[in-house]
Protein backbone atom coordinates (compact mmCIF):
# COMPACT_ATOMS: atom_id res chain seq x y z
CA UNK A 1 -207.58 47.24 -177.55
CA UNK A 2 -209.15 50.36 -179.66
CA UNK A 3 -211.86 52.29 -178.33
CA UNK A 4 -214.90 51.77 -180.15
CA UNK A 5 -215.94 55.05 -181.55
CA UNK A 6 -218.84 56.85 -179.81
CA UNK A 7 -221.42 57.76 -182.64
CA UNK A 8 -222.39 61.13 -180.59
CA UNK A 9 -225.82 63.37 -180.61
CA UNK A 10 -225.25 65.72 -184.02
CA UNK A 11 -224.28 62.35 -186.14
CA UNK A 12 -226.67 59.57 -185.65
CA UNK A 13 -229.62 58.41 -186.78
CA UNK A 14 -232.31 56.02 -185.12
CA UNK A 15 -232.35 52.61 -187.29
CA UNK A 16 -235.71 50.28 -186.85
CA UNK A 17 -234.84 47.27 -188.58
CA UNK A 18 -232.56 45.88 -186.12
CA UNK A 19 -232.51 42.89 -187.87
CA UNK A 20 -229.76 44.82 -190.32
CA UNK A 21 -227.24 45.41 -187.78
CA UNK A 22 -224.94 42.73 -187.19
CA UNK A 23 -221.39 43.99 -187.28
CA UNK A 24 -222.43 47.72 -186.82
CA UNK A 25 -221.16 50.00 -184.44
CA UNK A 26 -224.56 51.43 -182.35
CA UNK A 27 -225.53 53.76 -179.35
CA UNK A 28 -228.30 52.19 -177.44
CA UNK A 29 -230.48 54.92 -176.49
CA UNK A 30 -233.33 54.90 -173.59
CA UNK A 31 -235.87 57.36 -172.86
CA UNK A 32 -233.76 59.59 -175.05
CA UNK A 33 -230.50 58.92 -172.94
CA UNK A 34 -227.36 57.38 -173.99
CA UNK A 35 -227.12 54.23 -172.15
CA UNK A 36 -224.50 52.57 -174.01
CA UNK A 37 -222.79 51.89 -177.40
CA UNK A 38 -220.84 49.63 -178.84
CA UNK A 39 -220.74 46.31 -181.80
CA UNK A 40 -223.45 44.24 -182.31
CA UNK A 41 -222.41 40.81 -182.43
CA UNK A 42 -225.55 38.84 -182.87
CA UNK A 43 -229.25 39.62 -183.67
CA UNK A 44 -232.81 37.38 -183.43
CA UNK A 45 -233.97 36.87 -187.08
CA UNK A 46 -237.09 38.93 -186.16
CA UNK A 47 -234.75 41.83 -185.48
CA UNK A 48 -235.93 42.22 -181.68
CA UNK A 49 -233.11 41.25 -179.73
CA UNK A 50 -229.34 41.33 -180.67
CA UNK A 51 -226.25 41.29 -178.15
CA UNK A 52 -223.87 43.81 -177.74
CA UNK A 53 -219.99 42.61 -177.54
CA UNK A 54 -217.84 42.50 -174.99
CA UNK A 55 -215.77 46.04 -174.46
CA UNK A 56 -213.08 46.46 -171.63
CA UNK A 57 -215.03 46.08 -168.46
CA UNK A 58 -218.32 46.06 -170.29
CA UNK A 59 -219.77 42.38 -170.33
CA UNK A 60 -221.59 41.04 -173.87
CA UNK A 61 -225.14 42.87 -172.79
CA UNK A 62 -228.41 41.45 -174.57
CA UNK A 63 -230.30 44.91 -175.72
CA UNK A 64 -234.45 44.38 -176.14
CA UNK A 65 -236.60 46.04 -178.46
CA UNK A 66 -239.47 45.70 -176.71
CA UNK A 67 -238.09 47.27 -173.63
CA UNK A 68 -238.29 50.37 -174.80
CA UNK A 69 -234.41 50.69 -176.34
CA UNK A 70 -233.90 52.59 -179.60
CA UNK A 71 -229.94 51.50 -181.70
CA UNK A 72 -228.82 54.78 -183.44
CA UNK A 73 -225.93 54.93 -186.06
CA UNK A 74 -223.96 57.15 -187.77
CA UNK A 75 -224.49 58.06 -191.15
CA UNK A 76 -220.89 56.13 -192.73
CA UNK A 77 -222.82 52.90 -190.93
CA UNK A 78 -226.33 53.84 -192.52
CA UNK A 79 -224.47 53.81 -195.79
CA UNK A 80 -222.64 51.17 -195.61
CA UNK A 81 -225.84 48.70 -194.62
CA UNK A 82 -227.69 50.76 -197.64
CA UNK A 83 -224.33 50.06 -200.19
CA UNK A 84 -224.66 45.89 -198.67
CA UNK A 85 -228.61 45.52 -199.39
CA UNK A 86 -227.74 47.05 -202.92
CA UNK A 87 -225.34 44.57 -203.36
CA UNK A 88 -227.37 41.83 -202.56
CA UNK A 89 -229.46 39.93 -205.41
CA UNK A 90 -233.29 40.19 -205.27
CA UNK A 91 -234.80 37.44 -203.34
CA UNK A 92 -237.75 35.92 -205.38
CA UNK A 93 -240.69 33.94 -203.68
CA UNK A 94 -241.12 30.59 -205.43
CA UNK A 95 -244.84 29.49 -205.77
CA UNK A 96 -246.62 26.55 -206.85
């Protein structure tokens, strides 16, 4: 099993729209301490909640929004979700 790589201090950046980060490497930050990191595996479609995967001794932990947590990423991840919106086509709101 690889380690999952630690994003660190100097090289991450706080990301609000959890809703975004399904299959992203995070550090889940509390109070401005590192309380964990790892890969997002799931995510409510309001963005509020998503689950953090199994790692080595570390079960599959459910990570709240509203409980004060903050999901930081490094920039290559930033990009990469930037690079996949781009990608994306334009959804249009059909109205009657």
């Amino acid at each position: 099993m690889t380690d999952l790589p630690h994003v660190g201090p100097l090289s991450a950046y706080p990301f609000h729209d959890w809703a975004k980060l399904q299959g992203t490497t995070v550090e889940v930050r509390r109070e401005g301490m590192v309380v964990r990191h790892g890969l997002i595996d799931a995510v409510t479609a309001d963005g509020t909640i998503v689950w953090l995967s199994q790692h080595g001794l570390l079960n599959r932990t459910l990570i709240d929004k509203t409980s004060g947590y903050e999901l930081w990423i490094a920039p290559a991840e930033l990009q990469r979700i930037y690079l996949l919106e781009q990608s994306q086509p334009e959804r249009t709101t059909q109205r009657d």
